[in-house]
C-alpha atoms as a PDB file:
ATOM      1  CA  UNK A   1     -84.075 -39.334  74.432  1.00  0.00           C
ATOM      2  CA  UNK A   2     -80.397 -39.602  75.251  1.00  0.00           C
ATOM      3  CA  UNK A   3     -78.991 -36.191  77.383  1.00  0.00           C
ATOM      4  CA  UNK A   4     -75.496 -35.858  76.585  1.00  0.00           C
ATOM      5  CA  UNK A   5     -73.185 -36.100  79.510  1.00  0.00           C
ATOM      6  CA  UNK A   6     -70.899 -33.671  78.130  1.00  0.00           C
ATOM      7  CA  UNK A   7     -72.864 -30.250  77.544  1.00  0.00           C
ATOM      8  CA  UNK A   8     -76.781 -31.692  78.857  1.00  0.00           C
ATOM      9  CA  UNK A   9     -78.354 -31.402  75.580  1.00  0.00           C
ATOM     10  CA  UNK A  10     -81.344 -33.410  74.767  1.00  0.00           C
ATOM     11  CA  UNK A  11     -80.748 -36.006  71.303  1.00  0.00           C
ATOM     12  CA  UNK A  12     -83.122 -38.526  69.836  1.00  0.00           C
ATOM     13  CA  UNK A  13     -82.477 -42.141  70.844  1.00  0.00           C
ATOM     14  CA  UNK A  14     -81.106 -43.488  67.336  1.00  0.00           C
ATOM     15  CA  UNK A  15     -78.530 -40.140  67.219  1.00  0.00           C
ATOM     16  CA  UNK A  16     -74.734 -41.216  67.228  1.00  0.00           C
ATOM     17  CA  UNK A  17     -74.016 -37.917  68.250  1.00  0.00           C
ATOM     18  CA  UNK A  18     -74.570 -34.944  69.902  1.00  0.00           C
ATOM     19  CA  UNK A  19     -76.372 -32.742  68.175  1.00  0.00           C
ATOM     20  CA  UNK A  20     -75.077 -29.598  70.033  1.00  0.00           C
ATOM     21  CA  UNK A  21     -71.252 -30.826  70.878  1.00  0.00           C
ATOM     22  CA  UNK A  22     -71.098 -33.498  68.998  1.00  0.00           C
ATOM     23  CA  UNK A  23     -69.950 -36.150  71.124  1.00  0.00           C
ATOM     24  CA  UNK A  24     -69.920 -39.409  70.662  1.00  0.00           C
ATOM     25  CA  UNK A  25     -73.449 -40.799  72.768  1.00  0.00           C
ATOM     26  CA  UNK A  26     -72.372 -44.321  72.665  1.00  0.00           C
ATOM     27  CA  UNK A  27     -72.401 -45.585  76.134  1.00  0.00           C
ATOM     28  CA  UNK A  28     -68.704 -45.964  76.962  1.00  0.00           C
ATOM     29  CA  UNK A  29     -68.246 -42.441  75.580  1.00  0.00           C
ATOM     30  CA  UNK A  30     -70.723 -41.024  77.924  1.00  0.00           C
ATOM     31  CA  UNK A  31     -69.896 -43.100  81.259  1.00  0.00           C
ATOM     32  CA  UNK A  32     -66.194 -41.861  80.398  1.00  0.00           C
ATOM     33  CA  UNK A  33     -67.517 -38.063  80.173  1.00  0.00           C
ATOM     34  CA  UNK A  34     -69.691 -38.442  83.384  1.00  0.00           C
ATOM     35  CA  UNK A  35     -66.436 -40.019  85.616  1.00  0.00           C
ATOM     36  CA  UNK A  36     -64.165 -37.526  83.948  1.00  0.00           C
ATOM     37  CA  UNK A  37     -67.058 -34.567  85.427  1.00  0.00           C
ATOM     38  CA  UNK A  38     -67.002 -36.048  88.482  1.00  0.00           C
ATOM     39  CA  UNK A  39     -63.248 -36.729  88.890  1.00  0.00           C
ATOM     40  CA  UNK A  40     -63.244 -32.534  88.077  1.00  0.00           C
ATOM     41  CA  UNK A  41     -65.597 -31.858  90.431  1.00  0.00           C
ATOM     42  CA  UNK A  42     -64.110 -34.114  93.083  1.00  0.00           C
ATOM     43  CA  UNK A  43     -60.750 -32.274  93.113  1.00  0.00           C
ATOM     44  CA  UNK A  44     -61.337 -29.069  91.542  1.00  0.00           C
ATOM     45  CA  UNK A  45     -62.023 -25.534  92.748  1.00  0.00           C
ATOM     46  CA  UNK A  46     -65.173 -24.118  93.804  1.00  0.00           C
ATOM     47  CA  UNK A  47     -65.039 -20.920  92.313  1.00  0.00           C
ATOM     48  CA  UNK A  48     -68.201 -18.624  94.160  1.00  0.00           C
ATOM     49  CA  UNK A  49     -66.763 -19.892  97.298  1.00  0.00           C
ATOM     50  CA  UNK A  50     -63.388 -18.050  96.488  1.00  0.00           C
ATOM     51  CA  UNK A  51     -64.693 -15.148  95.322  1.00  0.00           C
ATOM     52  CA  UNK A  52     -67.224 -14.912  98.508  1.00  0.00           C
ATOM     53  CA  UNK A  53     -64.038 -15.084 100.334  1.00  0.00           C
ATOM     54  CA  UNK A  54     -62.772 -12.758  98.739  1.00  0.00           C
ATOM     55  CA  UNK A  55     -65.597  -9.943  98.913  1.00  0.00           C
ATOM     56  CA  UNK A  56     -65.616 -10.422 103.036  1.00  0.00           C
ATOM     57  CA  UNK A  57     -62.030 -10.161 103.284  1.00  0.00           C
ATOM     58  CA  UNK A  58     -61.954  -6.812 101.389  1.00  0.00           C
ATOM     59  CA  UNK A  59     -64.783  -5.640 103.118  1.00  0.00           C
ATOM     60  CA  UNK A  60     -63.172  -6.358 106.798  1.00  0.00           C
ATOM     61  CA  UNK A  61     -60.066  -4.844 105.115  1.00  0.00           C
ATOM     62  CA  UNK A  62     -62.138  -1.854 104.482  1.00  0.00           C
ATOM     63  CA  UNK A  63     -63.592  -1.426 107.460  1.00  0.00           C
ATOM     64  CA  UNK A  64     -60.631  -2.038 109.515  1.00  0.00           C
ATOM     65  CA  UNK A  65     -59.367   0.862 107.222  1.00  0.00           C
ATOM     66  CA  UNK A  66     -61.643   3.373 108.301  1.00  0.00           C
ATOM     67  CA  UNK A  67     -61.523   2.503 111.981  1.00  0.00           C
ATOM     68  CA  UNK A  68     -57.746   3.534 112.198  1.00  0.00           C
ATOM     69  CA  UNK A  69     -58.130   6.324 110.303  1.00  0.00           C
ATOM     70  CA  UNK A  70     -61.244   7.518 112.536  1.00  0.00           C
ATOM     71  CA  UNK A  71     -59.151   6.412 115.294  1.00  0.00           C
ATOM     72  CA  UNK A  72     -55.975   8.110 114.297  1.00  0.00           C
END
């Protein structure tokens, strides 16, 4: 079985292809794929860790909300 680099998908040995994104699965296809994954992963943005960020800063915004106005 060859996995396809690009989407994961399982293809028979002899396949030229990818049967689900159709990539080509000859080797220097797939080693470009897999450094072109990493390179992305290397220097792009890590999403949940944003959007965690996000959720605690607007619930400290919130709270700091209704302490003034309790306070006030």
């Amino acid at each position: 079985m060859i996995i396809c680099q690009a989407c994961g998908t399982s293809n028979p040995d002899d396949a030229a292809f990818c049967s689900k994104c159709a990539r080509k699965l000859d080797t220097a296809t797939q080693n470009a794929v897999a450094q072109q994954r990493a390179q992305h992963t290397a220097t792009g943005i890590n999403w949940s860790s944003v959007v965690i960020a996000l959720v605690v800063i607007v619930i400290v915004a919130a709270a700091l909300v209704l302490v003034v106005t309790h306070v006030l």
